[in-house]
C-alpha atoms as a PDB file:
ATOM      1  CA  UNK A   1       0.000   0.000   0.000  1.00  0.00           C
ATOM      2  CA  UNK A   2       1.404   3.981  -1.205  1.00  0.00           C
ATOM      3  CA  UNK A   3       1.983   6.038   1.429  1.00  0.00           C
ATOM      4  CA  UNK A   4       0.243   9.306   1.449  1.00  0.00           C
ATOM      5  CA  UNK A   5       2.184  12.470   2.475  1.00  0.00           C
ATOM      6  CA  UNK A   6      -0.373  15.150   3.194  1.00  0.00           C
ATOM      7  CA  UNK A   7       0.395  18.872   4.032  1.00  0.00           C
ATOM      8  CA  UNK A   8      -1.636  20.795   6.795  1.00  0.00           C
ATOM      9  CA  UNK A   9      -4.201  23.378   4.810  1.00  0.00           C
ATOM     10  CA  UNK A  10      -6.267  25.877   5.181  1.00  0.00           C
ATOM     11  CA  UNK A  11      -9.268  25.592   2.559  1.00  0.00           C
ATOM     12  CA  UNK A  12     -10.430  28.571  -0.154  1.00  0.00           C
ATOM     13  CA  UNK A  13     -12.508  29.714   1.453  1.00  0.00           C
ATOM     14  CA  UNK A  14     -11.184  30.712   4.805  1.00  0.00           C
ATOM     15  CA  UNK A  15      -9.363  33.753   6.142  1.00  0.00           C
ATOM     16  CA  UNK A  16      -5.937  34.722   4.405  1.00  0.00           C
ATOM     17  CA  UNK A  17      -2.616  34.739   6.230  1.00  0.00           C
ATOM     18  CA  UNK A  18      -0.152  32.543   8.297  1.00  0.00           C
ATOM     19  CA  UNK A  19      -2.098  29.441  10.247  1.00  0.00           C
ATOM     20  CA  UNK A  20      -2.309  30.417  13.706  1.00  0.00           C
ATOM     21  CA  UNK A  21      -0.139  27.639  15.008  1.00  0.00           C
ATOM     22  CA  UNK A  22       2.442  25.213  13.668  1.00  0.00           C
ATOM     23  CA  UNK A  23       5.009  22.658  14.531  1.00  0.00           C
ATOM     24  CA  UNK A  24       8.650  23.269  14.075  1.00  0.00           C
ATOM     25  CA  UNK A  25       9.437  21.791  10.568  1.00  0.00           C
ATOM     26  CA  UNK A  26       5.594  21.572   9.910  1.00  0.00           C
ATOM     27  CA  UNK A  27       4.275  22.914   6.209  1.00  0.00           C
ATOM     28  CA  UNK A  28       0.689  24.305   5.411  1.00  0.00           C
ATOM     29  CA  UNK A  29      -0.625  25.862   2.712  1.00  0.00           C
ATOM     30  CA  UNK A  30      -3.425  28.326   2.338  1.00  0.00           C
ATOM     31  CA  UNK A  31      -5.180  27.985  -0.457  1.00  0.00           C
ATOM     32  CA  UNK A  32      -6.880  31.722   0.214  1.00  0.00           C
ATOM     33  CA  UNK A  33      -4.116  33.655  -0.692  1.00  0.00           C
ATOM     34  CA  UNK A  34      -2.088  30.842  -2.183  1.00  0.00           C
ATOM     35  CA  UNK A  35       1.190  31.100   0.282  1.00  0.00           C
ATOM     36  CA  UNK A  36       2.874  28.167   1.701  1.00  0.00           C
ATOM     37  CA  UNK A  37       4.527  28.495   5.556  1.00  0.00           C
ATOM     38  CA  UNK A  38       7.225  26.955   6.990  1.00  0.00           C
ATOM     39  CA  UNK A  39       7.448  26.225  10.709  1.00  0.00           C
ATOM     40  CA  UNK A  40      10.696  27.786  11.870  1.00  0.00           C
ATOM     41  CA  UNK A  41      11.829  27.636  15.928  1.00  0.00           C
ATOM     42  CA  UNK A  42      10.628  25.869  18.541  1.00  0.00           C
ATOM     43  CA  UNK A  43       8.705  27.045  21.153  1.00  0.00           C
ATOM     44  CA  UNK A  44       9.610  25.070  23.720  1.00  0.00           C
ATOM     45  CA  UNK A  45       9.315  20.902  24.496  1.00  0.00           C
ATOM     46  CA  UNK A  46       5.752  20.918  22.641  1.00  0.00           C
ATOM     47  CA  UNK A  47       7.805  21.207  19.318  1.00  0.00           C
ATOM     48  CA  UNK A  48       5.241  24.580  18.558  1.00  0.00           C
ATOM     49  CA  UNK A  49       7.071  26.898  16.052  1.00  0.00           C
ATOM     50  CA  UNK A  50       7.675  29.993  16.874  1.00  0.00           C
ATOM     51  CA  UNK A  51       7.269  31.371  13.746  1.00  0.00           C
ATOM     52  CA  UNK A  52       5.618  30.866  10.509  1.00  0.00           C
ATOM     53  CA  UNK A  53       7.592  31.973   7.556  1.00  0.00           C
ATOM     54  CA  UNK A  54       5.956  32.433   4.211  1.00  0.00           C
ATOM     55  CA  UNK A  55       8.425  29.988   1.321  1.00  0.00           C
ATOM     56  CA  UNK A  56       6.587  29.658  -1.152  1.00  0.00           C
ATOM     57  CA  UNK A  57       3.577  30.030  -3.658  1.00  0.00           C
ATOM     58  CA  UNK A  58       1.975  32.238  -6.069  1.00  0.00           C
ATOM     59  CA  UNK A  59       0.684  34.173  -3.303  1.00  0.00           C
ATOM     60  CA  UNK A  60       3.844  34.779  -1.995  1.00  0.00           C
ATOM     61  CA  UNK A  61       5.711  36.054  -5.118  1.00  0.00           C
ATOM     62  CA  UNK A  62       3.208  38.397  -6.334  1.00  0.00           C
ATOM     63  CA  UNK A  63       2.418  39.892  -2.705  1.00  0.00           C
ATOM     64  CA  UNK A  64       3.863  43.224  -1.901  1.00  0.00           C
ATOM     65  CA  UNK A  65       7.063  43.504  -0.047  1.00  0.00           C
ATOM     66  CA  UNK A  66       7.058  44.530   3.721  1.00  0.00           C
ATOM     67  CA  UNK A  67       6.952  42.375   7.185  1.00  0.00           C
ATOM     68  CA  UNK A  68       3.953  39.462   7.719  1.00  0.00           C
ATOM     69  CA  UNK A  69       3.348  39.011  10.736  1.00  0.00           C
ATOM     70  CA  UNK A  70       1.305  36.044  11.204  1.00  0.00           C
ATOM     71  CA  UNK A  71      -0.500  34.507  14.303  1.00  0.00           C
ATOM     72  CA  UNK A  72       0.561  32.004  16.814  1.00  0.00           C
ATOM     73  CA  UNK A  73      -1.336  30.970  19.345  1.00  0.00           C
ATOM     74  CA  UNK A  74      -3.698  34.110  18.653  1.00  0.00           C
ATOM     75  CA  UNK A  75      -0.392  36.509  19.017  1.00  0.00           C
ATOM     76  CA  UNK A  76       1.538  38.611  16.181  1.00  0.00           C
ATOM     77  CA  UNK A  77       4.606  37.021  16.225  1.00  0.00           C
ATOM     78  CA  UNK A  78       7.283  39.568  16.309  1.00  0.00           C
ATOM     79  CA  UNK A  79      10.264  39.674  13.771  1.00  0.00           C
ATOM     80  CA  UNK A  80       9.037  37.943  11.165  1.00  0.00           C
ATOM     81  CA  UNK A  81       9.530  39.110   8.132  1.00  0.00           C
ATOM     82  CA  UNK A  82       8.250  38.003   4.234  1.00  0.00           C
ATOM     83  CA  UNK A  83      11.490  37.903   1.892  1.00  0.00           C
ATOM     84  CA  UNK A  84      10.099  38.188  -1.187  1.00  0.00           C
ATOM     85  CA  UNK A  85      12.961  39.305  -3.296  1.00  0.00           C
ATOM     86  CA  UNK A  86      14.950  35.853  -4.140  1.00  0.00           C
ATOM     87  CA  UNK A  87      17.418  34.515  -6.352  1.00  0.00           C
ATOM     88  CA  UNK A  88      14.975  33.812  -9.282  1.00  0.00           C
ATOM     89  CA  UNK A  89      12.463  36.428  -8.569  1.00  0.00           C
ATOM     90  CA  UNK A  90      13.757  40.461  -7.609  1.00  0.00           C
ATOM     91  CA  UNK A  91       9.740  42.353  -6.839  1.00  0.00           C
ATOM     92  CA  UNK A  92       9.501  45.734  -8.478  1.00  0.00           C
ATOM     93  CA  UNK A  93       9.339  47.357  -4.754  1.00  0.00           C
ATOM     94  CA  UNK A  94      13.051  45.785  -4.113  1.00  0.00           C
ATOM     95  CA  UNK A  95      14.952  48.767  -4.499  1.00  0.00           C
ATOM     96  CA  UNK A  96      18.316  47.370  -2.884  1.00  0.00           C
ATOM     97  CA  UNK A  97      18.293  45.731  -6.271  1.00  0.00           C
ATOM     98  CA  UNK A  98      19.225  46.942  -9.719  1.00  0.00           C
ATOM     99  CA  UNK A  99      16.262  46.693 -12.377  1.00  0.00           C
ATOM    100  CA  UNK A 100      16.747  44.486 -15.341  1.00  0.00           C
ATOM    101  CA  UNK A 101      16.250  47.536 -17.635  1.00  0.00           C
ATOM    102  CA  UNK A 102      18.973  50.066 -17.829  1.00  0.00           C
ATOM    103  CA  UNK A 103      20.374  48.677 -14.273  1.00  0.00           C
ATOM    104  CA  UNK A 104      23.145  50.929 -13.148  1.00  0.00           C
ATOM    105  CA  UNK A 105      26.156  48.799 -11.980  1.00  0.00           C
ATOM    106  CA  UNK A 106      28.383  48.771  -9.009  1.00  0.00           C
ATOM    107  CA  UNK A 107      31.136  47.116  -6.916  1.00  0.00           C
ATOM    108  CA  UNK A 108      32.742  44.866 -10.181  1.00  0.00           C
ATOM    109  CA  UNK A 109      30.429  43.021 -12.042  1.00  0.00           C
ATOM    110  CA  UNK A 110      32.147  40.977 -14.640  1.00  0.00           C
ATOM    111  CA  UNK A 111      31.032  38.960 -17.679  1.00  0.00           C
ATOM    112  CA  UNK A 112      32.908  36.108 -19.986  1.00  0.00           C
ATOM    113  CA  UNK A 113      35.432  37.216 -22.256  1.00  0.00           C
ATOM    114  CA  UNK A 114      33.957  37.179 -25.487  1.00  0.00           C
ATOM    115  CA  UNK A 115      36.151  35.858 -28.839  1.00  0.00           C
ATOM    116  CA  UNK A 116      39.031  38.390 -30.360  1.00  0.00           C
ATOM    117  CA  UNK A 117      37.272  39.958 -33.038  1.00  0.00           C
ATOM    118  CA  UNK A 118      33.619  39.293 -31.651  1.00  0.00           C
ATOM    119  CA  UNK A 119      31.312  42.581 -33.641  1.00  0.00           C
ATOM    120  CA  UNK A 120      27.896  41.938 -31.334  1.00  0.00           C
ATOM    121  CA  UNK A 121      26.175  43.911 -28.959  1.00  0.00           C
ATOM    122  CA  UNK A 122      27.571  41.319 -26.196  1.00  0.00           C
ATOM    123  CA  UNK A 123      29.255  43.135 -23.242  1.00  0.00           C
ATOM    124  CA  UNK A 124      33.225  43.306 -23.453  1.00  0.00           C
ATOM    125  CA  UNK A 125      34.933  43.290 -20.433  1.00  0.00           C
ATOM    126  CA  UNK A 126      38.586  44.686 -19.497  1.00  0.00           C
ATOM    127  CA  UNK A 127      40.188  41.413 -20.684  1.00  0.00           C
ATOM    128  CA  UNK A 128      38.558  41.386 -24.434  1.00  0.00           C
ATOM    129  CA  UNK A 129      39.279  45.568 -24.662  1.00  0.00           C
ATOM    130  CA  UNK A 130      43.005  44.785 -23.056  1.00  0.00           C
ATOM    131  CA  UNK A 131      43.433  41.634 -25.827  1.00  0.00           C
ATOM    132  CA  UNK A 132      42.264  43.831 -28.756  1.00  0.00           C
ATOM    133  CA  UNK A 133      44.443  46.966 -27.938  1.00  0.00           C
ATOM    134  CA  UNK A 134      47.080  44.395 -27.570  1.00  0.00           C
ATOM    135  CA  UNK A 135      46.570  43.360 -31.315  1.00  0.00           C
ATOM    136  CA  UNK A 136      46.119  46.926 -32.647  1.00  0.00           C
ATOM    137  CA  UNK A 137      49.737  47.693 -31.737  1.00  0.00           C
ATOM    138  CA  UNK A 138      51.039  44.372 -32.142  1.00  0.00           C
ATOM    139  CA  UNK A 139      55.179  45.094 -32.126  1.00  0.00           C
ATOM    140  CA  UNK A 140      55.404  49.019 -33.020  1.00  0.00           C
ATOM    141  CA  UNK A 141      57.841  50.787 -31.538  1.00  0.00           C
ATOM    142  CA  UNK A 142      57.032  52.375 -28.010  1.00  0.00           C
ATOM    143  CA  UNK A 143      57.818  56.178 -29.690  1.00  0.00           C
ATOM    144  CA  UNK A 144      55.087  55.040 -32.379  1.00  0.00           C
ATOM    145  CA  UNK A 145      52.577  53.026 -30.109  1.00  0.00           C
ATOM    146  CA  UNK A 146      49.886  55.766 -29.845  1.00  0.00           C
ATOM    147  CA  UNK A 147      47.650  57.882 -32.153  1.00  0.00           C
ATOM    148  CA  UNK A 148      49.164  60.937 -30.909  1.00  0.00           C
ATOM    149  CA  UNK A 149      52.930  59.606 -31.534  1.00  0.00           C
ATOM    150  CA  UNK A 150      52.026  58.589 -34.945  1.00  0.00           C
ATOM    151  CA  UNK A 151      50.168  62.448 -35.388  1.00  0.00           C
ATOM    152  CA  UNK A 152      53.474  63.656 -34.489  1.00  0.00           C
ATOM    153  CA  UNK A 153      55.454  61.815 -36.952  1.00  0.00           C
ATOM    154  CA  UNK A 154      53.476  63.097 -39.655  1.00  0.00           C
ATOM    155  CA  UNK A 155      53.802  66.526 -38.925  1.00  0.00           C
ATOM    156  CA  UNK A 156      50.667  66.744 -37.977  1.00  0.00           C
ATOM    157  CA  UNK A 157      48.982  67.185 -40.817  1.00  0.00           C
ATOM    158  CA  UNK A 158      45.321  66.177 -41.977  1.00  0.00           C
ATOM    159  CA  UNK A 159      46.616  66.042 -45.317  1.00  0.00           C
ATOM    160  CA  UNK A 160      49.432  64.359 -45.301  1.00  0.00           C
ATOM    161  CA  UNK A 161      49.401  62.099 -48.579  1.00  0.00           C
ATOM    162  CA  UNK A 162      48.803  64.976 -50.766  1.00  0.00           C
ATOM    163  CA  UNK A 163      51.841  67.180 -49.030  1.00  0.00           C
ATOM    164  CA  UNK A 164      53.857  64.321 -49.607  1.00  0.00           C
ATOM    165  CA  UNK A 165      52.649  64.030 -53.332  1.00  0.00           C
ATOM    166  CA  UNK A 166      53.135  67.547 -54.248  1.00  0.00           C
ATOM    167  CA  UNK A 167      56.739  67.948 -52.673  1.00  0.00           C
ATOM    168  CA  UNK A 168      58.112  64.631 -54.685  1.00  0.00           C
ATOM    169  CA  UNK A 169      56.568  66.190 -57.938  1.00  0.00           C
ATOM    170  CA  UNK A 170      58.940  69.002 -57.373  1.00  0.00           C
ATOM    171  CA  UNK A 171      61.958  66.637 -56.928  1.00  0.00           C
ATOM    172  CA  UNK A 172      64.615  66.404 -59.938  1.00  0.00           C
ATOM    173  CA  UNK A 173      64.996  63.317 -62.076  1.00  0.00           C
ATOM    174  CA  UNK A 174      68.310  61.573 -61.319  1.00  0.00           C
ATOM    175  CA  UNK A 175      68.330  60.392 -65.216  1.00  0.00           C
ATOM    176  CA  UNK A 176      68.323  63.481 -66.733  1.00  0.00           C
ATOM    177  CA  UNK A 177      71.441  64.417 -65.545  1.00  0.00           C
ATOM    178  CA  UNK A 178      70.545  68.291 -64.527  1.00  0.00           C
ATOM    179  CA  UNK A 179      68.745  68.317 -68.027  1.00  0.00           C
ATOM    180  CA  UNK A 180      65.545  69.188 -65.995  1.00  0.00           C
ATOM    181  CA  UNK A 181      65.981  72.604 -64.596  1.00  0.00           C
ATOM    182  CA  UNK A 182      63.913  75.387 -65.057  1.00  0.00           C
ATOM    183  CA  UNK A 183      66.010  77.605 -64.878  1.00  0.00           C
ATOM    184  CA  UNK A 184      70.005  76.963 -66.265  1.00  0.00           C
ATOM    185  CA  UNK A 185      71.399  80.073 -65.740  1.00  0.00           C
ATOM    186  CA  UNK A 186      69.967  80.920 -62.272  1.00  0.00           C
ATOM    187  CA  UNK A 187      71.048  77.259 -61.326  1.00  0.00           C
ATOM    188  CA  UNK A 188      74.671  77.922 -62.411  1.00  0.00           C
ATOM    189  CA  UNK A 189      75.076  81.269 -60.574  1.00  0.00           C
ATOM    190  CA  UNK A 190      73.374  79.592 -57.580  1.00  0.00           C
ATOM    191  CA  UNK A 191      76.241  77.372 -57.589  1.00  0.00           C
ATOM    192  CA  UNK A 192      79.351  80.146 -57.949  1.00  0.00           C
ATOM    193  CA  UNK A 193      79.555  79.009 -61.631  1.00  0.00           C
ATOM    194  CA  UNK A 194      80.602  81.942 -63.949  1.00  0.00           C
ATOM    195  CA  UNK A 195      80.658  81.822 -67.768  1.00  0.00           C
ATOM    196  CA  UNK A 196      84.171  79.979 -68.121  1.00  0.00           C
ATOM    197  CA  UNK A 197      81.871  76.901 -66.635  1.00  0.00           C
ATOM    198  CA  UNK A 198      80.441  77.430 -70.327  1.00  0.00           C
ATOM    199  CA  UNK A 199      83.563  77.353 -71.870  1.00  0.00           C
ATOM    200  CA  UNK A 200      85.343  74.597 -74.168  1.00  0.00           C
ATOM    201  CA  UNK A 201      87.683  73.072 -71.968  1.00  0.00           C
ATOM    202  CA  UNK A 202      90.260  72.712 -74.899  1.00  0.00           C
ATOM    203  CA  UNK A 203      89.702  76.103 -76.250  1.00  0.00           C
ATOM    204  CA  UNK A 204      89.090  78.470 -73.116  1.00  0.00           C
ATOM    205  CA  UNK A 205      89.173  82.377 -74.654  1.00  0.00           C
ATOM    206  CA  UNK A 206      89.847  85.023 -71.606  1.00  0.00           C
ATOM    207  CA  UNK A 207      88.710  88.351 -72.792  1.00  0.00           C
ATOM    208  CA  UNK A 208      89.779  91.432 -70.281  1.00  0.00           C
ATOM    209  CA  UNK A 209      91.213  91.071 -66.588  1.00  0.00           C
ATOM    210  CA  UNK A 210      94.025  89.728 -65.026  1.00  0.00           C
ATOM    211  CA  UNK A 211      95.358  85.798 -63.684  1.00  0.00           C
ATOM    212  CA  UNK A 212      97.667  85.842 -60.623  1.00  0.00           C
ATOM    213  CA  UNK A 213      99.725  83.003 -58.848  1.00  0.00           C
ATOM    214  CA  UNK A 214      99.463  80.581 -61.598  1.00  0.00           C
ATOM    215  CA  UNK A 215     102.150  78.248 -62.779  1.00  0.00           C
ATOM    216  CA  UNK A 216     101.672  76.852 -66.101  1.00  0.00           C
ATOM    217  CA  UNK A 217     103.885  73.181 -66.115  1.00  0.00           C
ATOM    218  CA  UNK A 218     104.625  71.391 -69.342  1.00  0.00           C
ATOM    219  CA  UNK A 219     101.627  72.196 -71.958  1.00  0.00           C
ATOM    220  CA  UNK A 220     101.486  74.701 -75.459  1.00  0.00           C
ATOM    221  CA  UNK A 221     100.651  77.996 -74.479  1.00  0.00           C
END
């Protein structure tokens, strides 16, 4: 023969609330407001409980927070109080708690490390930011490591690629030999270069003026 395992109740249609006595350890449901109560404490060699502590219940997760202070023995039992904010279910009155929408974080809250190169709206933590900044400098230099050392380098200019275009457009060919100036005669006295520079070296004609210090060895003069 099955045993039977029956719970102490109190029926639909009686009063709401804690029963007015229990056992220690003893469970009973009211089916009025739907709230099951634990006996918790003795009372004394009887085994009575000295409270009854709501657990459980659809009652008891959509009451309203605050203390319950049921009967025992025809007395408010003092202390007792209805913790109706639990692991699985936060009320909307708990306000020791943050909300699930927008909650506002504090102490350290962490989450996993998501994958290098994750592109979601999944939270990154210190780790996955450290990892990536990691990988965005990979081995440059420590003079060259950060956007504003790299700025620097360049001069600091927005425009950088065209500066550089237009100043090696101005930049002489090394095949033509000096055949590529503008300007030949403005070049030549730039360098110290009079017109004997223009002169046949094997038939050099000196008009006017005077050579000093200058020994002629071996030659036709």
């Amino acid at each position: 023969m099955a045993n039977t395992i029956r719970i102490k109740r109190r029926a639909a249609g009686g009063a709401a609330g804690a029963p007015p006595t229990l056992q220690n350890a003893e469970l009973a449901y009211n089916e009025a407001d739907d709230v099951l109560y634990y006996g918790k404490g003795s009372g004394g060699a009887n085994g009575t409980a000295t409270q009854a502590v709501p657990i459980a219940g659809p009652g008891f997760l959509g009451a309203q927070a605050g203390t319950v202070a049921p009967t025992m023995n025809g007395a408010a039992s003092a202390g007792v109080s209805a913790k109706l904010a639990r692991e699985d279910h936060v009320h909307p009155s708990d306000t020791s708690r943050a909300p699930l929408a927008s909650p506002a974080f504090t102490g350290t809250p962490t989450v996993p490390t998501a994958a290098p190169g994750t592109n979601t709206t999944q939270a990154a933590n210190t780790a996955f930011v450290q990892a990536a900044v990691a990988a965005l400098v990979a081995s440059s230099p420590a003079a060259l490591d950060t956007l504003n050392e790299l700025a620097a380098a360049l001069g600091n200019d927005a425009n950088f690629a065209a500066t550089m275009s237009t100043n090696l457009g101005l930049k002489m060919a090394k095949s033509a030999n000096l055949s590529d100036l503008v300007n030949i005669a403005t070049a030549r006295a730039n360098l110290g270069l009079g017109t004997l520079a223009l002169q046949n070296a094997a038939a050099i004609a000196i008009t006017g003026g005077t050579i000093d210090g200058i020994n002629f060895d071996g030659g036709t003069f």
